[in-house]
Protein backbone atom coordinates (compact mmCIF):
# COMPACT_ATOMS: atom_id res chain seq x y z
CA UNK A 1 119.74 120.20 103.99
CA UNK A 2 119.03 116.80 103.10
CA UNK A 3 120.93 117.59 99.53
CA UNK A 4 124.00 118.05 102.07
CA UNK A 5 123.54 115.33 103.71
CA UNK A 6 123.35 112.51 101.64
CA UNK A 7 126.29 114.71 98.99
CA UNK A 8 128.70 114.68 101.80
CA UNK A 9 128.07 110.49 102.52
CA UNK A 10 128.42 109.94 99.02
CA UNK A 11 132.01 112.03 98.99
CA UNK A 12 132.92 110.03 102.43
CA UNK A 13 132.05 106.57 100.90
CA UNK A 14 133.79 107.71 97.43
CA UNK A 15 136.70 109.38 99.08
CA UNK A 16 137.01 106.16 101.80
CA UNK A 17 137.03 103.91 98.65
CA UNK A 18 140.38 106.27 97.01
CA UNK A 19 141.90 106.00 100.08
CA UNK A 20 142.40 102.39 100.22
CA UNK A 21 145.55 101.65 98.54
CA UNK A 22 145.52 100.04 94.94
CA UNK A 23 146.69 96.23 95.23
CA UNK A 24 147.45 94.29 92.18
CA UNK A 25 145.25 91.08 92.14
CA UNK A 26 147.22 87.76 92.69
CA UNK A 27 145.88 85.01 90.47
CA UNK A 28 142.92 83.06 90.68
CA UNK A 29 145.06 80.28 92.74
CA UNK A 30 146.63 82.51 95.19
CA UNK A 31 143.53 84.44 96.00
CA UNK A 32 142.42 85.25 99.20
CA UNK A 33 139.23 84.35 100.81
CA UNK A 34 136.82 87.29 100.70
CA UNK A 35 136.87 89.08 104.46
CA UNK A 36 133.21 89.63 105.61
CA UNK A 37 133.21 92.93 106.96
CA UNK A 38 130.38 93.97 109.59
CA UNK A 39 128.14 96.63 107.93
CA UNK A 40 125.78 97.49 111.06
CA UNK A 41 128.82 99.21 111.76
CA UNK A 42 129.64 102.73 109.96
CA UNK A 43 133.19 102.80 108.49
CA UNK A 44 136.18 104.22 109.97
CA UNK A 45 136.35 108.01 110.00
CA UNK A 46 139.32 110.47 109.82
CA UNK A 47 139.37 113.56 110.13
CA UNK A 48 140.81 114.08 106.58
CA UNK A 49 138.49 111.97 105.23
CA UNK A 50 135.85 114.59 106.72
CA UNK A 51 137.56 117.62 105.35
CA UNK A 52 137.68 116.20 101.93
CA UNK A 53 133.89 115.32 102.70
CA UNK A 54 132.44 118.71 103.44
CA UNK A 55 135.11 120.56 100.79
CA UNK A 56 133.06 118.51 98.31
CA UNK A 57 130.24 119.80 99.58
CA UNK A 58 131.14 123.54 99.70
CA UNK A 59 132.30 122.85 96.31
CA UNK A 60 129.14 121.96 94.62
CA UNK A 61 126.97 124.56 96.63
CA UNK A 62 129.53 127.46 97.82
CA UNK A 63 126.31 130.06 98.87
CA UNK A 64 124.67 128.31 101.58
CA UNK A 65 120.92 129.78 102.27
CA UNK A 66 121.17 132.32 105.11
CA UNK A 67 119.18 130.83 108.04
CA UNK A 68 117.67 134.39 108.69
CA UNK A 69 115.77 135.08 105.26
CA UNK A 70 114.44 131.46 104.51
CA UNK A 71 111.03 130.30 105.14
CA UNK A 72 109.99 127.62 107.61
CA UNK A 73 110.36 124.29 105.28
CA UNK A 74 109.27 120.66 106.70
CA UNK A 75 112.68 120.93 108.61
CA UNK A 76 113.25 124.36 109.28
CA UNK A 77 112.01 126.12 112.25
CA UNK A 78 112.65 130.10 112.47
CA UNK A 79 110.29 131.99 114.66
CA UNK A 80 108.22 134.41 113.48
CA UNK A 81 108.48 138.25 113.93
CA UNK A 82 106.70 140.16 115.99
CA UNK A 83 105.38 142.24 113.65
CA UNK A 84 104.54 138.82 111.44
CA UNK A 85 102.46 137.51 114.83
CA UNK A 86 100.25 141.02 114.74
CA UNK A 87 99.27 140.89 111.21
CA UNK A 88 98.48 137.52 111.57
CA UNK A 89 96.18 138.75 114.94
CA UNK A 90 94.74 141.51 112.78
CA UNK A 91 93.92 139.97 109.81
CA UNK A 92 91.90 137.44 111.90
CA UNK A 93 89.95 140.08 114.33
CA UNK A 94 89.13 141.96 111.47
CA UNK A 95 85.60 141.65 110.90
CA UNK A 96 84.56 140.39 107.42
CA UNK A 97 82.50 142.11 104.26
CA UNK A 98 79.37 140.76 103.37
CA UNK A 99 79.98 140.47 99.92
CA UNK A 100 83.04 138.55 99.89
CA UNK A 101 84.26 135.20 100.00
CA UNK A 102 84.90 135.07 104.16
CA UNK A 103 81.72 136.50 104.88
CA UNK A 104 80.75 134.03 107.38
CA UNK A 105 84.24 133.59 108.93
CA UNK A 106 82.62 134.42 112.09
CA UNK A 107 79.65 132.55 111.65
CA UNK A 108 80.00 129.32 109.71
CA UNK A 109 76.73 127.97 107.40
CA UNK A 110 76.11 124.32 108.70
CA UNK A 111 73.13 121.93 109.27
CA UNK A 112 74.65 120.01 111.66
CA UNK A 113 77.59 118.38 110.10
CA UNK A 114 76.69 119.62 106.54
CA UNK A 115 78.46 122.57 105.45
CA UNK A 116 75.90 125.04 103.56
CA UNK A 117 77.31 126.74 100.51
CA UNK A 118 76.27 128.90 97.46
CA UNK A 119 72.97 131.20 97.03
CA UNK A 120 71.57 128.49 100.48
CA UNK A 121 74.28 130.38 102.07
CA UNK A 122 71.78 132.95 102.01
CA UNK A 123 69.70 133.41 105.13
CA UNK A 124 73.32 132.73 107.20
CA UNK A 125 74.69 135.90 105.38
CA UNK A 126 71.67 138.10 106.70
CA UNK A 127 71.74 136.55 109.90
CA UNK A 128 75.85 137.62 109.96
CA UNK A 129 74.58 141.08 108.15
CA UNK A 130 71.85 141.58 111.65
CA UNK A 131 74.23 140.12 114.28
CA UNK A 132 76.76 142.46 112.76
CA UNK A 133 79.50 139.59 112.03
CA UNK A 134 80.13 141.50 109.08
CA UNK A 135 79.80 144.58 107.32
């Protein structure tokens, strides 16, 4: 999207600057003063000039992503399916093995805030094993 974005402002500002009509330069003498022009303000649109803009566009990327089979990016938002929220429900009520890596999913190996890991692990997995927080 922001590809887009910033292709179609750089086809406005190119096409705005082949729009202006070609003047041939009086000399150095005869010069006009240079006109200050405000930029806080965006240039003057047509809707021509926007045509051109987003044909450019289209041009450079004519299959668009369809908004129904992408993934949620930093700016994209689709919702997920319903089957998507179940297996996401099911996977996490599923109660662990014993011998695997999530083993104490349901019951976390701390001393206080020290997280516990490798063969000290131990006594938490056969205190999960007796509870029955996994299998």
């Amino acid at each position: 999207m922001r590809k887009i974005i910033v292709a179609a402002w750089l086809a406005l500002v190119s096409l705005a600057a082949s729009a202006l009509p070609q003047q041939a330069t009086p000399p150095l003498s005869q010069q006009p003063e240079p006109v200050v022009r405000d930029l806080s303000q965006p240039p003057p649109l047509s809707d021509e000039l926007i045509r051109q803009a987003v044909r450019a566009v289209v041009i450079e990327d004519p299959h668009p992503v369809d908004p129904a089979s992408r993934t949620a990016g930093a700016f994209g938002t689709t919702s997920p399916t319903v089957h998507d929220k179940m297996s996401a429900a099911f996977e996490q009520a599923k109660v662990p093995d014993c011998l695997h890596e999530d083993a104490l999913k349901l019951q976390p190996a701390y001393i206080g805030p020290i997280a516990v890991v490798g063969p000290y692990s131990l006594p938490w997995v056969i205190s999960a094993i007796i509870r029955g927080k996994c299998h």
